[in-house]
Protein backbone atom coordinates (compact mmCIF):
# COMPACT_ATOMS: atom_id res chain seq x y z
CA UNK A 1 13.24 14.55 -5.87
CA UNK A 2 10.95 16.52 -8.45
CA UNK A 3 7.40 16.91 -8.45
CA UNK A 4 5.79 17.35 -11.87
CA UNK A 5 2.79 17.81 -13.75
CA UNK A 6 1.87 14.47 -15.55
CA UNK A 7 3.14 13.96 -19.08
CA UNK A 8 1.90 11.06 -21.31
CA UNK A 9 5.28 9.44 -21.92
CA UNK A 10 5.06 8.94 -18.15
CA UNK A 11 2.00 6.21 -18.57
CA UNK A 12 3.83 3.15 -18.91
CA UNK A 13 6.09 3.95 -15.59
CA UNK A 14 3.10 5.23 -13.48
CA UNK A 15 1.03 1.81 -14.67
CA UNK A 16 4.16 -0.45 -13.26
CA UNK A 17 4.04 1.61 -10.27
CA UNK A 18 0.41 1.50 -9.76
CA UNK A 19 1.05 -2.33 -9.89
CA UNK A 20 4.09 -2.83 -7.73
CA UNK A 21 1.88 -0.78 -4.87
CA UNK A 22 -0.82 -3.39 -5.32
CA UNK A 23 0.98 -6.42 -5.96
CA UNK A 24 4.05 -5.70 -3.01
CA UNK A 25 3.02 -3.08 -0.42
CA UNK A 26 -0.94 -3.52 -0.70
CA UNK A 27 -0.41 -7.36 0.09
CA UNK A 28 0.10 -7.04 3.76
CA UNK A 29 -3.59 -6.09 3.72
CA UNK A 30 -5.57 -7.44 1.28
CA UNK A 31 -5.73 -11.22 0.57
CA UNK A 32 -4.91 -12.28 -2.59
CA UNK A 33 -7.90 -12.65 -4.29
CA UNK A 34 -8.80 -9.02 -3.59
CA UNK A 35 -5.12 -8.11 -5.10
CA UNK A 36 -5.99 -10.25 -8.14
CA UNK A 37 -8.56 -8.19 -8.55
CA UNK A 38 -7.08 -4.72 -7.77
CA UNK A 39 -4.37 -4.94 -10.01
CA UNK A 40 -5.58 -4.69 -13.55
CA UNK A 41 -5.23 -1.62 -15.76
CA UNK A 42 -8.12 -0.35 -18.48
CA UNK A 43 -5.58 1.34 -20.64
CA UNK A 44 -8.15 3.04 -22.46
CA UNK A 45 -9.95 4.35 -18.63
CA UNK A 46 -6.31 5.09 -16.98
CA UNK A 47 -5.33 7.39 -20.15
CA UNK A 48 -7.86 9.25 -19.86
CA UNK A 49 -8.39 9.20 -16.21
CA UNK A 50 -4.69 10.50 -16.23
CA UNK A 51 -5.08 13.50 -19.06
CA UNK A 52 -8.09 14.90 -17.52
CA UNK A 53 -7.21 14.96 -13.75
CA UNK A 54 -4.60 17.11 -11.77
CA UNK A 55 -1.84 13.98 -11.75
CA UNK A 56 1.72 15.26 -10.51
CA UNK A 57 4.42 12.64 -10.50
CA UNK A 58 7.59 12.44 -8.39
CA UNK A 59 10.36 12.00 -10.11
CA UNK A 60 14.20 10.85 -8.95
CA UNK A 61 16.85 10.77 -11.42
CA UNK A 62 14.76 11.40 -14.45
CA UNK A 63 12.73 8.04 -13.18
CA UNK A 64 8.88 8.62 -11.58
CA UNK A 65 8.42 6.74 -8.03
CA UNK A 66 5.52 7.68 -7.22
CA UNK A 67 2.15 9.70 -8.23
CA UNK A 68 -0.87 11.01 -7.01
CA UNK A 69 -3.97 12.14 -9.19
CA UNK A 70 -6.85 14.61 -7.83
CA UNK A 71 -9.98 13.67 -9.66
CA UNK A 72 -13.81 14.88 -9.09
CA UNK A 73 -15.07 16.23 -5.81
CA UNK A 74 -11.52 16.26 -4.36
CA UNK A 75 -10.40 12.82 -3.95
CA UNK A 76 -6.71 11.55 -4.40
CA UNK A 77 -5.47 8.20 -5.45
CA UNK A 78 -1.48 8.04 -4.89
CA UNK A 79 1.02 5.55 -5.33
CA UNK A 80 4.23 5.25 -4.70
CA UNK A 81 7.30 2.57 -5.41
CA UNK A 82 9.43 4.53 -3.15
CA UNK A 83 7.84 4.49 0.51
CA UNK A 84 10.53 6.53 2.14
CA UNK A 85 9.42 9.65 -0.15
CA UNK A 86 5.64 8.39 -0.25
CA UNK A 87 5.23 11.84 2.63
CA UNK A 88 6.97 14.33 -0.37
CA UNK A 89 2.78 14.14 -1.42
């Protein structure tokens, strides 16, 4: 596995990961009402959200699994599609 800096042509991958998390692992804990309402993307927000925060992205066989993104005062949102390397972050 690779850890990277974010790169735009990574959006698409990191927004069906950020979804799968919701929609699959997220569900054990949150009823589905609260998922339905989790699991939308403001493409317009999440672009820029990801260009102007430290995002690194793990990467396995040229394919991202997972990311996590640093944004003001220090907090971290991460995601991950692959739970076994979820602990690489």
């Amino acid at each position: 596995m690779e850890i990277r800096k974010y790169k735009e042509s990574d959006f698409s991958a990191l927004c069906d990961i950020f979804l799968r998390s919701v929609k699959e692992t997220a569900s054990r804990d949150y009823s589905p009402a609260q998922i339905a309402a989790w699991a939308q993307i403001d493409t317009v927000r999440w672009r820029n959200k990801l260009a102007h925060s430290q995002t690194w992205v793990a990467v396995i066989n040229g394919q991202p699994v997972g990311f996590i993104t640093l944004i003001d005062g220090g907090y971290t949102q991460n995601n991950s599609s692959c739970r076994t390397k979820r602990s690489a972050f």
